[in-house]
C-alpha atoms as a PDB file:
ATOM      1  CA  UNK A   1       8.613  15.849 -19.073  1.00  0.00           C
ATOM      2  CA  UNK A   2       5.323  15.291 -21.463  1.00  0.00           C
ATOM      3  CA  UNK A   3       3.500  17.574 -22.200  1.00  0.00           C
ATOM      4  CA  UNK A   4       0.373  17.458 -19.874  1.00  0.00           C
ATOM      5  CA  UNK A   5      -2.909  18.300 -21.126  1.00  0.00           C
ATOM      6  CA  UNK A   6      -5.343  17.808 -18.199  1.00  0.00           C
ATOM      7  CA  UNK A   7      -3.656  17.897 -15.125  1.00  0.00           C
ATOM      8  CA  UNK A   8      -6.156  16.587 -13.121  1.00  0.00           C
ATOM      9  CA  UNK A   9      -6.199  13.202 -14.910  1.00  0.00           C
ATOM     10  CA  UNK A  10      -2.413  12.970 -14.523  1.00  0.00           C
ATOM     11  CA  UNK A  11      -0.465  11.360 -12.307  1.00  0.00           C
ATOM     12  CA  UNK A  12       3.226  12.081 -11.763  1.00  0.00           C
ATOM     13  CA  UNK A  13       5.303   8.671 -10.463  1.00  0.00           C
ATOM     14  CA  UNK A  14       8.359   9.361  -9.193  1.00  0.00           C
ATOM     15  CA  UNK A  15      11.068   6.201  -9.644  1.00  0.00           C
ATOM     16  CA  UNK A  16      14.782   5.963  -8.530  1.00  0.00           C
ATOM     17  CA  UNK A  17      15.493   6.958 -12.444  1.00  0.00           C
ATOM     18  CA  UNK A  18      12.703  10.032 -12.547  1.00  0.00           C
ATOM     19  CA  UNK A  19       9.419  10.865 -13.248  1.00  0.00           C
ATOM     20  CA  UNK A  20       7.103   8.379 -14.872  1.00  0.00           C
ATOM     21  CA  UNK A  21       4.050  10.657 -16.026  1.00  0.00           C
ATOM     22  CA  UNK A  22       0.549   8.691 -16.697  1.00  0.00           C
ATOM     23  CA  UNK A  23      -2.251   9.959 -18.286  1.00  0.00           C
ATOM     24  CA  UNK A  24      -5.278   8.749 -16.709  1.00  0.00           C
ATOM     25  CA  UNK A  25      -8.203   7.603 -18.932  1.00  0.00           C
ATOM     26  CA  UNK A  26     -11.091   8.820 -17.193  1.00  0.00           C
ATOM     27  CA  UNK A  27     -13.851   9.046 -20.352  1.00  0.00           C
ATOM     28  CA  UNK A  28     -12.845   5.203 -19.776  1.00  0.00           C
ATOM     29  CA  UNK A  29     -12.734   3.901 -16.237  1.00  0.00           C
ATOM     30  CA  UNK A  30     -13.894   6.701 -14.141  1.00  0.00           C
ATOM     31  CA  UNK A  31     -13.937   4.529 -10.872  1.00  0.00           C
ATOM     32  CA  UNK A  32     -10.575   3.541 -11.328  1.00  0.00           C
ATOM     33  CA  UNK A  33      -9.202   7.215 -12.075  1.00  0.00           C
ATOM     34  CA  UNK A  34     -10.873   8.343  -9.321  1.00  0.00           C
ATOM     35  CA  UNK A  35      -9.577   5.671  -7.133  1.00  0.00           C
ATOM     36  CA  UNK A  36      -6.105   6.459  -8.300  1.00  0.00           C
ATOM     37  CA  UNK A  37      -6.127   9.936  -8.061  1.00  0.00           C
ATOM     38  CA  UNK A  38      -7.958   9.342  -3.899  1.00  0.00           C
ATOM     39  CA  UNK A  39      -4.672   7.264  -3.001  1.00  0.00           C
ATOM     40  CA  UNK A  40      -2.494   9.092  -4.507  1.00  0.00           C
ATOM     41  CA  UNK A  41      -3.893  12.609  -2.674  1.00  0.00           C
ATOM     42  CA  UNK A  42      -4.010  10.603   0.617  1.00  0.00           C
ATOM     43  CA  UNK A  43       0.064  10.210  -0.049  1.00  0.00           C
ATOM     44  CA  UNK A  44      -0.640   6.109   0.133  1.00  0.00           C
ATOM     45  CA  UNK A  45       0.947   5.102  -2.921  1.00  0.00           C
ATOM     46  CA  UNK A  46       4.269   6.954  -1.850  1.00  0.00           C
ATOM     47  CA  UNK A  47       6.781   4.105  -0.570  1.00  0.00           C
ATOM     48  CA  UNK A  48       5.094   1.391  -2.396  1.00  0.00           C
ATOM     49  CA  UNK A  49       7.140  -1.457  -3.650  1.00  0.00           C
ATOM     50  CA  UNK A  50       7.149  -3.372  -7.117  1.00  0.00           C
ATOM     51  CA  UNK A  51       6.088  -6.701  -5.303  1.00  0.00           C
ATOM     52  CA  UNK A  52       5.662  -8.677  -9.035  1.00  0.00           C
ATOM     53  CA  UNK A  53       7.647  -7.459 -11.733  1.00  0.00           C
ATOM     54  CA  UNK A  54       8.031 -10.047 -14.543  1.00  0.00           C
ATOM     55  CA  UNK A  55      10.055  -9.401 -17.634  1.00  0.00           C
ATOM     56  CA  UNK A  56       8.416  -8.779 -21.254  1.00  0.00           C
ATOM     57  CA  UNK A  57       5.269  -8.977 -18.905  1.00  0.00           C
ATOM     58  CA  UNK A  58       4.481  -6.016 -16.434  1.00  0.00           C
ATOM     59  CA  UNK A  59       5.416  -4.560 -13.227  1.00  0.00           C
ATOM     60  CA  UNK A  60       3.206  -4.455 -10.153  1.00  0.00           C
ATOM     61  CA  UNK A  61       2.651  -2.650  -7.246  1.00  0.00           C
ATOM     62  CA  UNK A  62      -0.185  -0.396  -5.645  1.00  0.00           C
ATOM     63  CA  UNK A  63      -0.464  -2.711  -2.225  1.00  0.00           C
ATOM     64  CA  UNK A  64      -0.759   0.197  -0.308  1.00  0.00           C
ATOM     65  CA  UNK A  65      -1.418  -1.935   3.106  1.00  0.00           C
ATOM     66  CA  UNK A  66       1.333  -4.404   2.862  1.00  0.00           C
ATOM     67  CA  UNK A  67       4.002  -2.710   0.570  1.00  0.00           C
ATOM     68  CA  UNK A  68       5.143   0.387   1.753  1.00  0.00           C
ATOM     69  CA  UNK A  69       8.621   0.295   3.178  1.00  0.00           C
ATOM     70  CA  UNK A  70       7.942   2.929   5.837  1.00  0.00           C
ATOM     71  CA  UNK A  71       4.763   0.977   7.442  1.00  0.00           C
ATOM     72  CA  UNK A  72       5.628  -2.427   9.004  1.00  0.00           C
ATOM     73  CA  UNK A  73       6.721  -3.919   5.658  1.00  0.00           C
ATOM     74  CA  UNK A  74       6.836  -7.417   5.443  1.00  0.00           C
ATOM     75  CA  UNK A  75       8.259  -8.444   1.801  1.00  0.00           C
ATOM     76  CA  UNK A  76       6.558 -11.495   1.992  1.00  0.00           C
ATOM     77  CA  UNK A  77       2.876  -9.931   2.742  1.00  0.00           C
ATOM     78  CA  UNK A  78       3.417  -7.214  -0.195  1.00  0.00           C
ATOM     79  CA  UNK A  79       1.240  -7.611  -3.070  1.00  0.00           C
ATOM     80  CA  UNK A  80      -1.578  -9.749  -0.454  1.00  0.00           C
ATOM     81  CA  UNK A  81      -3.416  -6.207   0.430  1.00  0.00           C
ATOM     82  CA  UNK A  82      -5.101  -3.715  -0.944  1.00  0.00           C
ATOM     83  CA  UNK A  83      -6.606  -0.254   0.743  1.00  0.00           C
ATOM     84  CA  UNK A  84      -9.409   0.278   3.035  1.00  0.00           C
ATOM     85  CA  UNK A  85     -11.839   1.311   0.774  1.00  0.00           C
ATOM     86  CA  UNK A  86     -14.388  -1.022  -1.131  1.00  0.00           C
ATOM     87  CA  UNK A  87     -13.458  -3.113  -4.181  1.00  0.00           C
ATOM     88  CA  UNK A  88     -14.165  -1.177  -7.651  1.00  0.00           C
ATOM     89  CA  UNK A  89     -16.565  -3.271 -10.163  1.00  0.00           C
ATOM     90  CA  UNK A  90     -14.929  -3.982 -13.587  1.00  0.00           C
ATOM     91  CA  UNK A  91     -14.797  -1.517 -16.430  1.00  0.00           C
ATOM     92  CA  UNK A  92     -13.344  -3.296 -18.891  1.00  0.00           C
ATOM     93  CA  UNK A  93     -13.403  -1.839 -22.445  1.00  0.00           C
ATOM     94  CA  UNK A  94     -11.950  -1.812 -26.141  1.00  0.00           C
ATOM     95  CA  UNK A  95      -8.506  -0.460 -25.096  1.00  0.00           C
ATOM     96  CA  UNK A  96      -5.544  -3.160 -25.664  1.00  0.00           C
ATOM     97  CA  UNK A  97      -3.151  -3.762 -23.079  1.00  0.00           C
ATOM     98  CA  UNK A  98      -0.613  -2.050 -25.042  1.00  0.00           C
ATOM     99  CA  UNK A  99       3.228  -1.726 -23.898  1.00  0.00           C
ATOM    100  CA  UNK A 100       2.590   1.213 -21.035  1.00  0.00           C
ATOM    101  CA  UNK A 101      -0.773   1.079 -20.070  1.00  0.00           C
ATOM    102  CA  UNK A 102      -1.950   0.939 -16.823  1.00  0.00           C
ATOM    103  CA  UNK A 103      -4.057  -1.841 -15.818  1.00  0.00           C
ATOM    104  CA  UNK A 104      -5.693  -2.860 -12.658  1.00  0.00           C
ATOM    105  CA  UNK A 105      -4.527  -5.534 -10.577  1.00  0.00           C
ATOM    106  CA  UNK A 106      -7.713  -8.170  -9.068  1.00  0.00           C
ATOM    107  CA  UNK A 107      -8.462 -11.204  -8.184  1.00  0.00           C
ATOM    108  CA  UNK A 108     -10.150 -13.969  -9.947  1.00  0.00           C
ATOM    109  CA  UNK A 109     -13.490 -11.883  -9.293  1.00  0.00           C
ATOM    110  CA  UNK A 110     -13.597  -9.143 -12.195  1.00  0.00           C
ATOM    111  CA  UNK A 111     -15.190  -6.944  -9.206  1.00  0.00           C
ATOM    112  CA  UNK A 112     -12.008  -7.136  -7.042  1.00  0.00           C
ATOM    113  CA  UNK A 113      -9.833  -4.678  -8.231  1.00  0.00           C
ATOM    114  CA  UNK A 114      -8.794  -1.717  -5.277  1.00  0.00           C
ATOM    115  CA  UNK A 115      -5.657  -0.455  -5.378  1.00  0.00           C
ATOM    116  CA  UNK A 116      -3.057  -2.219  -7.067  1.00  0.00           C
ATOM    117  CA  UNK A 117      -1.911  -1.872 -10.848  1.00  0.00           C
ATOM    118  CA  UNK A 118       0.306  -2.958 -13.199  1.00  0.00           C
ATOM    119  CA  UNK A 119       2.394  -1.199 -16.319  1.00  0.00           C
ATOM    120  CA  UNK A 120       2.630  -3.616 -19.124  1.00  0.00           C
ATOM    121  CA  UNK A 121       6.046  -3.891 -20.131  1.00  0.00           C
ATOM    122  CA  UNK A 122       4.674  -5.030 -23.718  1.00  0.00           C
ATOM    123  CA  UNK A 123       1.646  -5.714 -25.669  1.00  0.00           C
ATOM    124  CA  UNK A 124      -0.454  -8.044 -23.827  1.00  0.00           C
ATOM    125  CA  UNK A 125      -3.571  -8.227 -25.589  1.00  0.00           C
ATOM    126  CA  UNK A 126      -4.185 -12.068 -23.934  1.00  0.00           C
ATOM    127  CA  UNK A 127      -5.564  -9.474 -21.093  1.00  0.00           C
ATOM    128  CA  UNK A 128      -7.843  -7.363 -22.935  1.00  0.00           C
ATOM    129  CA  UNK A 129     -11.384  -7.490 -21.863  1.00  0.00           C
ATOM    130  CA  UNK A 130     -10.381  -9.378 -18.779  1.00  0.00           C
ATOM    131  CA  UNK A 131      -8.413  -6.353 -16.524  1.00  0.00           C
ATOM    132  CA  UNK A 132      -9.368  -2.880 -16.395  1.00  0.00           C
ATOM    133  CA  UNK A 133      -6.982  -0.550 -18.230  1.00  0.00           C
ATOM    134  CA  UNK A 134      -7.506   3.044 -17.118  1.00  0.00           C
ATOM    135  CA  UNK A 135      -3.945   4.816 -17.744  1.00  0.00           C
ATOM    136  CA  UNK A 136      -1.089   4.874 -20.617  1.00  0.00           C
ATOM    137  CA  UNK A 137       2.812   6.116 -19.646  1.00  0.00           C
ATOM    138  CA  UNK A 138       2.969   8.868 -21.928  1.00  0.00           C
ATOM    139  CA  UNK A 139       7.307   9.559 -20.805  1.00  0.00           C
ATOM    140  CA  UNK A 140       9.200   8.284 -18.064  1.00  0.00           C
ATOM    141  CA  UNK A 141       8.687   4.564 -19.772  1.00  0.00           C
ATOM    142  CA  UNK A 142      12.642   3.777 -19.246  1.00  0.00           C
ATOM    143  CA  UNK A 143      12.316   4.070 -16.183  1.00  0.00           C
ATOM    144  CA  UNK A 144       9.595   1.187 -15.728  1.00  0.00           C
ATOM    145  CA  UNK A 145      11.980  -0.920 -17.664  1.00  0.00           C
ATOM    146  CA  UNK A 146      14.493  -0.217 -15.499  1.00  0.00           C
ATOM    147  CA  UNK A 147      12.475  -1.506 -12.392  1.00  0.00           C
ATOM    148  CA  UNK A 148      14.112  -4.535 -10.833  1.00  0.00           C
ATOM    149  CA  UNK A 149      12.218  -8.088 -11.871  1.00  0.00           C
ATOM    150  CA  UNK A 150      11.258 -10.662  -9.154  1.00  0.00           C
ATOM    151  CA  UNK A 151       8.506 -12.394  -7.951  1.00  0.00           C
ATOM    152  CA  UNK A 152       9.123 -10.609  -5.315  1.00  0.00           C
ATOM    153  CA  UNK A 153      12.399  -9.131  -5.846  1.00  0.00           C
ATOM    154  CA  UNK A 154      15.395  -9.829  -3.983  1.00  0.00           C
ATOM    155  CA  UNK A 155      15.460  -6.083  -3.266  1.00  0.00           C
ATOM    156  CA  UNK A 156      12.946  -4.057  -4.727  1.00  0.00           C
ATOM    157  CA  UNK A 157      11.953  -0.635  -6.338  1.00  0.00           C
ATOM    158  CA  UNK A 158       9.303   1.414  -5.148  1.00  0.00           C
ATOM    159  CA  UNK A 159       7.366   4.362  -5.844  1.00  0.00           C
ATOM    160  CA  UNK A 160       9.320   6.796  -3.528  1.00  0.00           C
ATOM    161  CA  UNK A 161       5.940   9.361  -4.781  1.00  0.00           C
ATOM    162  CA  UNK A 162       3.069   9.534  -6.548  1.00  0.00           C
ATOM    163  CA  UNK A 163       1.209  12.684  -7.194  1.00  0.00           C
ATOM    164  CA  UNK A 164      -1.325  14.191  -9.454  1.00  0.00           C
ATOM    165  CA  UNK A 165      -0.363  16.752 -11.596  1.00  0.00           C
ATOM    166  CA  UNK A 166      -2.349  19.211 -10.633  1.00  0.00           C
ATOM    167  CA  UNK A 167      -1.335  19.154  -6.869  1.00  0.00           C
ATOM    168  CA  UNK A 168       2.395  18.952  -8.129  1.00  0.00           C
END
């Protein structure tokens, strides 16, 4: 396991394959961090599938009212939804969409983004500027790799749970 710094801008993932630990970057996209860390103490990210998971591109998931597996789940509807609370306005910044960041999922409005993400699988810097990165994998990134690609997938991973570090 990393070594965690500031546990309360840390979020523990748990995969199939282990623990994927993410630093959130909070002097960066506050909103966002905060949005993570609300969802992930409400428990809503736990059971959440990988609805978009494209190789050399990223993995998604975060469609916490139409992808968990435990709630009326609907493959089909996963990766449509987002959470009941209000869209987060774009804080887009310097930092590159580098091979395990975190970056938030939206619409073609830059003000749409709620609760889904992505992990970049590589550098992507076509998205910088555009999507809000607010979180780098600092261990655990084999296991993202190891997430089964689709658009949706046949049979998909999911976050079984998501916690932050200082609650773990």
């Amino acid at each position: 396991m990393a070594d965690i710094k500031d546990p309360e801008n840390t979020i523990i993932m748990t995969l199939k394959g282990g623990d994927v630990v993410i630093e959130l970057l909070n002097d960066i996209a506050p909103e966002h961090c905060k949005r993570m860390k609300e969802l992930a103490r409400e428990g809503a990210y736990d059971n959440v599938v990988f609805h978009r998971v494209i190789d050399g591109f990223m993995a998604q998931t975060g469609d916490v009212a139409n992808g968990n597996t435990e709630n009326d789940f609907d493959l089909r509807r996963a990766g449509t939804g987002g959470s009941d609370k209000p869209n987060l306005p774009a804080e887009f910044s310097g930092i590159p969409h580098d091979r395990g960041t975190l970056g938030a999922a939206r619409s073609q409005n830059p003000n749409s983004a709620n609760s889904q993400f992505f992990i970049n699988f590589s550098d992507n810097h076509f998205l910088n500027r555009q999507y809000t990165v607010y979180g780098r994998v600092i261990s655990g990134m084999e296991h993202v790799d190891a997430i089964t690609r689709g658009e949706p997938p046949a049979s998909p991973d999911k976050m079984l749970s998501v916690k932050v570090a200082a609650d773990a």
